[in-house]
N, C-alpha and C. Protein backbone atom coordinates (compact mmCIF):
# COMPACT_ATOMS: atom_id res chain seq x y z
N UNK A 1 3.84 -41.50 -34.93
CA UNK A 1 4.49 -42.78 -35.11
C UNK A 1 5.55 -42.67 -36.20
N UNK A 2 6.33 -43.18 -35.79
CA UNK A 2 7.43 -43.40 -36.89
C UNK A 2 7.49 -43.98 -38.18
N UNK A 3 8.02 -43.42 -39.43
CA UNK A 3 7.54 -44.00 -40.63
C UNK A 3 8.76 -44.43 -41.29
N UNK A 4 9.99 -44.30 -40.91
CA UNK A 4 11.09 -44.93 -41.44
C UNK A 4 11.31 -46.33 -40.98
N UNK A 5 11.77 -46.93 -41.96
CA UNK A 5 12.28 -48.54 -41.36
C UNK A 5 13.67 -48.04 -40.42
N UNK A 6 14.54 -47.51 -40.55
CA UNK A 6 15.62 -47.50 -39.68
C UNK A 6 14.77 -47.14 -37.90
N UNK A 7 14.00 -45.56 -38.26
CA UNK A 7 12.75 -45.56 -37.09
C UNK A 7 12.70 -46.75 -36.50
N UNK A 8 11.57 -47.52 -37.28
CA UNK A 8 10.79 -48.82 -36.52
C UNK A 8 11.81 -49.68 -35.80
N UNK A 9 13.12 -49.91 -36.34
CA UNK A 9 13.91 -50.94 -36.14
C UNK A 9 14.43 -50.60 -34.84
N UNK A 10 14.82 -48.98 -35.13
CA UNK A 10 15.38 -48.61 -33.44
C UNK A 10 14.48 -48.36 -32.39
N UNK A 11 13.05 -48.66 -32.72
CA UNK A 11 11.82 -48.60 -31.84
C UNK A 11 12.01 -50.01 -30.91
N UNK A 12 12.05 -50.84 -31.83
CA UNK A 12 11.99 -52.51 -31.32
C UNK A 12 13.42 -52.41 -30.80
N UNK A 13 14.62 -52.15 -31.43
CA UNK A 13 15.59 -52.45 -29.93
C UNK A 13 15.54 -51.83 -28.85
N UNK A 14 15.13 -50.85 -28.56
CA UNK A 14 14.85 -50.42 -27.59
C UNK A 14 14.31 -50.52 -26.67
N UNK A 15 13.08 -51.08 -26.96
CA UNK A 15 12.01 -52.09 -26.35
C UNK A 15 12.80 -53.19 -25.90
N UNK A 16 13.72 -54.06 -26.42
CA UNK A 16 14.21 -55.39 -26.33
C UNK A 16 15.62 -54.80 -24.79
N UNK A 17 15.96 -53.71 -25.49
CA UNK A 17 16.99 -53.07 -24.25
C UNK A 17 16.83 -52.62 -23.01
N UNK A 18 15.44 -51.77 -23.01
CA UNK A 18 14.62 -52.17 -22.00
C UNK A 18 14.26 -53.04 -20.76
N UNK A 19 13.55 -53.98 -21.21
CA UNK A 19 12.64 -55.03 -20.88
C UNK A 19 14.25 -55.75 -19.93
N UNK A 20 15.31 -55.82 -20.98
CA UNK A 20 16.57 -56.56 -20.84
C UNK A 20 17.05 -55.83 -19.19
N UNK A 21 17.33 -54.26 -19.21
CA UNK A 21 17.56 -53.59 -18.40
C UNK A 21 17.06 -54.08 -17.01
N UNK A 22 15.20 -53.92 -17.29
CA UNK A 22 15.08 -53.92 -15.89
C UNK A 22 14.98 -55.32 -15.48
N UNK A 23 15.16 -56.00 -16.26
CA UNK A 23 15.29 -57.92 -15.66
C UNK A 23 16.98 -57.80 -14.71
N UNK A 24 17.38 -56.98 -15.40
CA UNK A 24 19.11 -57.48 -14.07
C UNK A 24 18.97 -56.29 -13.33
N UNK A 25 18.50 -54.93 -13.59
CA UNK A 25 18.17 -54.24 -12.30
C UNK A 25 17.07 -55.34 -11.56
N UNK A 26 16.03 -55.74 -11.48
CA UNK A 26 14.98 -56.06 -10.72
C UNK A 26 16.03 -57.18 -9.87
N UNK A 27 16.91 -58.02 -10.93
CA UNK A 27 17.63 -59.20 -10.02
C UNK A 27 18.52 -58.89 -9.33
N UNK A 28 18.96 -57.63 -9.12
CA UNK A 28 20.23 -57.50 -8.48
C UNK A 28 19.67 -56.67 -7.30
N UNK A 29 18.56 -55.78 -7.51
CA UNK A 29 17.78 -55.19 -6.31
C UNK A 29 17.36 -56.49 -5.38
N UNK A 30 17.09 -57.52 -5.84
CA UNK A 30 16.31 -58.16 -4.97
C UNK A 30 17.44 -59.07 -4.34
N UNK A 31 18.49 -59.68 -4.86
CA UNK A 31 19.87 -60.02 -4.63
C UNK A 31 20.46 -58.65 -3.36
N UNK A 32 20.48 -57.88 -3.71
CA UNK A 32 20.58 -56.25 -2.37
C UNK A 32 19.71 -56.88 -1.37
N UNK A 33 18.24 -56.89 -1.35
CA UNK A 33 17.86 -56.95 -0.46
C UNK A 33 17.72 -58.34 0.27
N UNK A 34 18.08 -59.45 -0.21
CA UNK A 34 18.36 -60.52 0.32
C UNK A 34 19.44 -60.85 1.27
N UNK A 35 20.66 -59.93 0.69
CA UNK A 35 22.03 -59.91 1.31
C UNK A 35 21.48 -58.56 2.52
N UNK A 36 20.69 -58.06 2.52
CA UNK A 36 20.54 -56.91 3.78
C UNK A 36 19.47 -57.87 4.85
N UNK A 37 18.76 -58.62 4.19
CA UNK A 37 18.24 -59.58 5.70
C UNK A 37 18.40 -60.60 5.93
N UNK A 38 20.15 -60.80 5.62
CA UNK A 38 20.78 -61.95 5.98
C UNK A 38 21.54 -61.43 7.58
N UNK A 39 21.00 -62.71 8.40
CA UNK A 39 21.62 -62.45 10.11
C UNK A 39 22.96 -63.18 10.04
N UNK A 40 23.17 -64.10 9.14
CA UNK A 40 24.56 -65.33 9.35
C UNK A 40 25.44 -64.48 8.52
N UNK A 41 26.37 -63.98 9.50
CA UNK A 41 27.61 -63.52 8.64
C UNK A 41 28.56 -64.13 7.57
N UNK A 42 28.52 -65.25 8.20
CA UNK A 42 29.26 -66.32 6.97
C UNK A 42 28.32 -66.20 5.54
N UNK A 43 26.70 -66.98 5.90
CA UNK A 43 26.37 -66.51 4.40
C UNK A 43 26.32 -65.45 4.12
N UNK A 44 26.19 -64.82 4.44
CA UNK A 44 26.29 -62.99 4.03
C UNK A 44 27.70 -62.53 2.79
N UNK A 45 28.71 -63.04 3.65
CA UNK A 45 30.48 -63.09 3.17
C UNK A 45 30.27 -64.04 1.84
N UNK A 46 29.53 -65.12 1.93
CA UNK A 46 29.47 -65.74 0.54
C UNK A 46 28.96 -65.71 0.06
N UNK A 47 27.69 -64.85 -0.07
CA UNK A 47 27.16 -63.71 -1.05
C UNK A 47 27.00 -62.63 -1.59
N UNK A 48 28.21 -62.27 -0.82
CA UNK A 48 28.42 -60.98 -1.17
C UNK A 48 29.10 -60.57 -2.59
N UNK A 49 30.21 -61.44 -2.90
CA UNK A 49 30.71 -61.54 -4.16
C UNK A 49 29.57 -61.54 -5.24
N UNK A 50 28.64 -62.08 -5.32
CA UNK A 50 27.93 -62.66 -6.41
C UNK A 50 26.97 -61.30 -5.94
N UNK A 51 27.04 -60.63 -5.57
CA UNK A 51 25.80 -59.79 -5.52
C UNK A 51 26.97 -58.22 -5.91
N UNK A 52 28.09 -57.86 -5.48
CA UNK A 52 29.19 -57.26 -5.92
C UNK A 52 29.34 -57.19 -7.41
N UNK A 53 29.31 -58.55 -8.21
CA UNK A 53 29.04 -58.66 -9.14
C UNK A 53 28.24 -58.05 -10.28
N UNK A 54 27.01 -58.11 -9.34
CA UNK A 54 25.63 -57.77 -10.11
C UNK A 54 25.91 -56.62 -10.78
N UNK A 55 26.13 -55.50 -9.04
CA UNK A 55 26.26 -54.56 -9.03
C UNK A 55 27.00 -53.75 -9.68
N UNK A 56 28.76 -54.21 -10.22
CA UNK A 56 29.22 -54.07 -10.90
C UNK A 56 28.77 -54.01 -12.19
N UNK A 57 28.05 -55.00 -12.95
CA UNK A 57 27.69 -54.99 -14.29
C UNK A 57 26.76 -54.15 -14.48
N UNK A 58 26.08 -53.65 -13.37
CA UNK A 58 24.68 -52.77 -13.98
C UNK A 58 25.77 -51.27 -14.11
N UNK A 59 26.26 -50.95 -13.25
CA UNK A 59 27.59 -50.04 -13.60
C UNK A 59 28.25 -49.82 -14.90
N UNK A 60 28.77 -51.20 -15.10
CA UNK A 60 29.42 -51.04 -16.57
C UNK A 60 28.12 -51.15 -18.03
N UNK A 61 26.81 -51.16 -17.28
CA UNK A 61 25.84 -51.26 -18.54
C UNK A 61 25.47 -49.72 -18.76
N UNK A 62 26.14 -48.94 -18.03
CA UNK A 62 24.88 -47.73 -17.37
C UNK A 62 23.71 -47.51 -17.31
N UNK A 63 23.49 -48.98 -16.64
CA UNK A 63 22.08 -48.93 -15.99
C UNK A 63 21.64 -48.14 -14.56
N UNK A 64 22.90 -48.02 -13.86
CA UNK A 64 23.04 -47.25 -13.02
C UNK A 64 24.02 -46.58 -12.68
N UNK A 65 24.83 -45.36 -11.83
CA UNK A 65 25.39 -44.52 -11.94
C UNK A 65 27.04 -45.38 -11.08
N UNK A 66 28.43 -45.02 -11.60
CA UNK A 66 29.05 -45.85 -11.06
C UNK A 66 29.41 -45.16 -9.40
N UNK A 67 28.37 -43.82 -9.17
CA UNK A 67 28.83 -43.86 -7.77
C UNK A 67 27.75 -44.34 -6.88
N UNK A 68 26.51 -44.97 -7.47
CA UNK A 68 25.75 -45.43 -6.76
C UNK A 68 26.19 -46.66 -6.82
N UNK A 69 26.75 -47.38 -7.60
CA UNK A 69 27.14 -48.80 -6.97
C UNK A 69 27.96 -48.60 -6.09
N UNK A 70 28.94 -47.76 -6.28
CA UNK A 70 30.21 -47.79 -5.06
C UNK A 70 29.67 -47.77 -3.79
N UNK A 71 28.50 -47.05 -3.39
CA UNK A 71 27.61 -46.45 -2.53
C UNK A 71 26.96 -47.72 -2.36
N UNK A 72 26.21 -48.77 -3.01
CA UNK A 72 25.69 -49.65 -2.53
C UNK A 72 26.78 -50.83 -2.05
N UNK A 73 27.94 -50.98 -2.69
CA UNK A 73 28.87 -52.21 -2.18
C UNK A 73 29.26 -51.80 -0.64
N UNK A 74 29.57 -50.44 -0.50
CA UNK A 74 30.09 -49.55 0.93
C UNK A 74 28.82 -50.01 1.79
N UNK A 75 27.85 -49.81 1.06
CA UNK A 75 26.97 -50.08 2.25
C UNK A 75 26.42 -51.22 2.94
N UNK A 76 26.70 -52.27 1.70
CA UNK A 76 26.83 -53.72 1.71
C UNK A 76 27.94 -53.99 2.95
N UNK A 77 28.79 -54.02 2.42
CA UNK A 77 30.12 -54.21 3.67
C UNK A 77 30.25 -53.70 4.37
N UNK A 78 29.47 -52.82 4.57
CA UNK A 78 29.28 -52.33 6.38
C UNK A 78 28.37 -53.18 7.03
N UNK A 79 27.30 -53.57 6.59
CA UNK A 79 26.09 -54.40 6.95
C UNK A 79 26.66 -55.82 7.18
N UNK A 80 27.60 -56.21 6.56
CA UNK A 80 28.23 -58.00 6.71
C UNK A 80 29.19 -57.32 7.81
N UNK A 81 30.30 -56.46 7.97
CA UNK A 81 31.03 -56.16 8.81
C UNK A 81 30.57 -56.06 10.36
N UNK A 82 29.41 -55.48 9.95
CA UNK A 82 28.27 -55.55 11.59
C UNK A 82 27.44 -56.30 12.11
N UNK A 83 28.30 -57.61 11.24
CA UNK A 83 26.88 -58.36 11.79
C UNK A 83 28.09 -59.51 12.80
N UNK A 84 27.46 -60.22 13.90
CA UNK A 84 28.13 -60.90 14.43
C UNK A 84 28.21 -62.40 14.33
């Protein structure tokens, strides 16, 4: 265990960065999979932005890699593109 105060302090943000992390990964995975078992193309198209979004910011947090978002928006807009 850590015995410096600078230690402890960067123990607890970390924890706080964490916890923070996987709350907008968990919301934006589940935002993904909402927009993948959508049949109405229209709502699909007007959720797609707000879920583009997500995806974007977990990108710029590097919470995830920026070619796996590119990879998930591509795959997003193929899925609204195919739907009728």
């Amino acid at each position: 265990m850590a015995n410096h105060k600078s230690a402890l302090k960067r123990i607890r943000q970390n924890e706080v960065k964490r916890t923070r992390n996987r709350y907008y990964h968990k919301s934006a995975r589940t935002a993904i999979k909402n927009l993948r078992t959508e049949t109405d193309k229209s709502a699909a198209e007007a959720q797609f932005p707000k879920v583009s979004s997500q995806i974007d910011k977990l990108a710029k947090r590097n919470i995830i890699h920026k070619n796996k978002a590119s990879n998930l928006k591509s795959k997003l807009a193929k899925h609204i593109a195919g739907l009728a």
